[in-house]
C-alpha atoms as a PDB file:
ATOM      1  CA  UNK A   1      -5.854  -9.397 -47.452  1.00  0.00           C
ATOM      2  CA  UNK A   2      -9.117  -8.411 -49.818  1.00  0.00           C
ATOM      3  CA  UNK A   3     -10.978 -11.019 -47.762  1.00  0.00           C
ATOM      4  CA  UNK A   4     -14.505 -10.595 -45.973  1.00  0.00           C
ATOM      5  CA  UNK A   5     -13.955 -11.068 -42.372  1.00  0.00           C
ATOM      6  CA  UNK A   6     -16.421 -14.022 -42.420  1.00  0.00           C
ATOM      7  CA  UNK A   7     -14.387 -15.901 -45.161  1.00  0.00           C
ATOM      8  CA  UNK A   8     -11.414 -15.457 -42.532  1.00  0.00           C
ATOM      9  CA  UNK A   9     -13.339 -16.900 -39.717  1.00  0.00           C
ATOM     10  CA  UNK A  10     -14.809 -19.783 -41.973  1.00  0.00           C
ATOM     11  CA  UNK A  11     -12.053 -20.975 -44.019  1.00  0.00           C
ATOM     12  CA  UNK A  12      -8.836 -19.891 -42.729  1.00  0.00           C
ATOM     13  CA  UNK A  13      -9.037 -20.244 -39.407  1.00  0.00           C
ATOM     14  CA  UNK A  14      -9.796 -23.685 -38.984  1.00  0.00           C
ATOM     15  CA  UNK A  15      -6.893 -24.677 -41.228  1.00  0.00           C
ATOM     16  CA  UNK A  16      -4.842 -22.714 -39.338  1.00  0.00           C
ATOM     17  CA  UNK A  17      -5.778 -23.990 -35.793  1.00  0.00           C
ATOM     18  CA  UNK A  18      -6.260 -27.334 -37.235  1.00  0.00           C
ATOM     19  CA  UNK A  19      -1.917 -26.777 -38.097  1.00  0.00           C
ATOM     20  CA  UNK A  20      -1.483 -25.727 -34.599  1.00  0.00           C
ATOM     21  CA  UNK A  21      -0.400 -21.880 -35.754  1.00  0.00           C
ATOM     22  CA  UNK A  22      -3.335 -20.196 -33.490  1.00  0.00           C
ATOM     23  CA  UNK A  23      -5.596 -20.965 -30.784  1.00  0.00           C
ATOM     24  CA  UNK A  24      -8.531 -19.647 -29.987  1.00  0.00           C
ATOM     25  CA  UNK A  25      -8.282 -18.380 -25.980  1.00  0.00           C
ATOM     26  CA  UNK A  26     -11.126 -16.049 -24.058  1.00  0.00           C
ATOM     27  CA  UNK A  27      -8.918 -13.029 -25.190  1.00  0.00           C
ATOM     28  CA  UNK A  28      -8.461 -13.907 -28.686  1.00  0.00           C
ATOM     29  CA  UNK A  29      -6.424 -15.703 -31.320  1.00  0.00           C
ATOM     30  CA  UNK A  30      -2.978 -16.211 -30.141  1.00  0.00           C
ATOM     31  CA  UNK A  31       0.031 -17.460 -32.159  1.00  0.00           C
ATOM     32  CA  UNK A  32       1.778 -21.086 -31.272  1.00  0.00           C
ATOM     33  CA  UNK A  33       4.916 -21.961 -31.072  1.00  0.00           C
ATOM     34  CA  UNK A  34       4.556 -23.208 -34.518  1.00  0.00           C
ATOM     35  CA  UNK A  35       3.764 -20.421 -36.221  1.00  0.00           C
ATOM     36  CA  UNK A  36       6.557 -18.403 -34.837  1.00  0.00           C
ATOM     37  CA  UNK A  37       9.084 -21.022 -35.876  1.00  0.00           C
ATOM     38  CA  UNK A  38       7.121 -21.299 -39.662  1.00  0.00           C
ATOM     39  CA  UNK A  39       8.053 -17.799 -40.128  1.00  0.00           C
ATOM     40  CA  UNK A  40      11.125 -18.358 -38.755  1.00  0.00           C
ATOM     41  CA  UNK A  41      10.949 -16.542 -35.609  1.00  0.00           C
ATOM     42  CA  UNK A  42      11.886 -17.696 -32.529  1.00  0.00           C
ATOM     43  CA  UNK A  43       8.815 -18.327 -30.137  1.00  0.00           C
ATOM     44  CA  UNK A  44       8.515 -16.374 -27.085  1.00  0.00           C
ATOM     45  CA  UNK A  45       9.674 -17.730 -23.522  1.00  0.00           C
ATOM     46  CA  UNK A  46       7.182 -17.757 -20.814  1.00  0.00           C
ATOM     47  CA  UNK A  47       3.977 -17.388 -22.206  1.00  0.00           C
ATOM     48  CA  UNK A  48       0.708 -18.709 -21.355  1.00  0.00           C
ATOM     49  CA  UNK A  49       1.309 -20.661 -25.009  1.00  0.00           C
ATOM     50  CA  UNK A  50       3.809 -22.884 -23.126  1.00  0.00           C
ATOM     51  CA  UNK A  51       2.186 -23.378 -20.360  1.00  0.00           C
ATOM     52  CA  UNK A  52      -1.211 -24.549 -20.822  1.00  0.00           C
ATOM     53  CA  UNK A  53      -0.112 -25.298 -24.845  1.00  0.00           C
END
């Protein structure tokens, strides 16, 4: 993207967990429901995402 990692962390991220596209989890960023389906993608079945989402 030509951005600084810290610019990512600062500024994008919070908008996008504040839309409910990631979440922030104790093994990284993982994609919601939400994103999938703004993309246009169907969201996986059976995730962790569904069941603790």
């Amino acid at each position: 993207m030509g951005e600084e990692a810290g610019t990512l962390e600062e500024v994008n991220e919070p908008y996008l967990i504040m839309e409910g596209y990631i979440k922030r989890t104790a093994q990284g960023r993982v994609a919601m429901p939400n994103a999938y389906r703004k993309l246009g993608l169907k969201p996986p079945v059976g995730t962790q995402n569904e069941l603790f989402g």
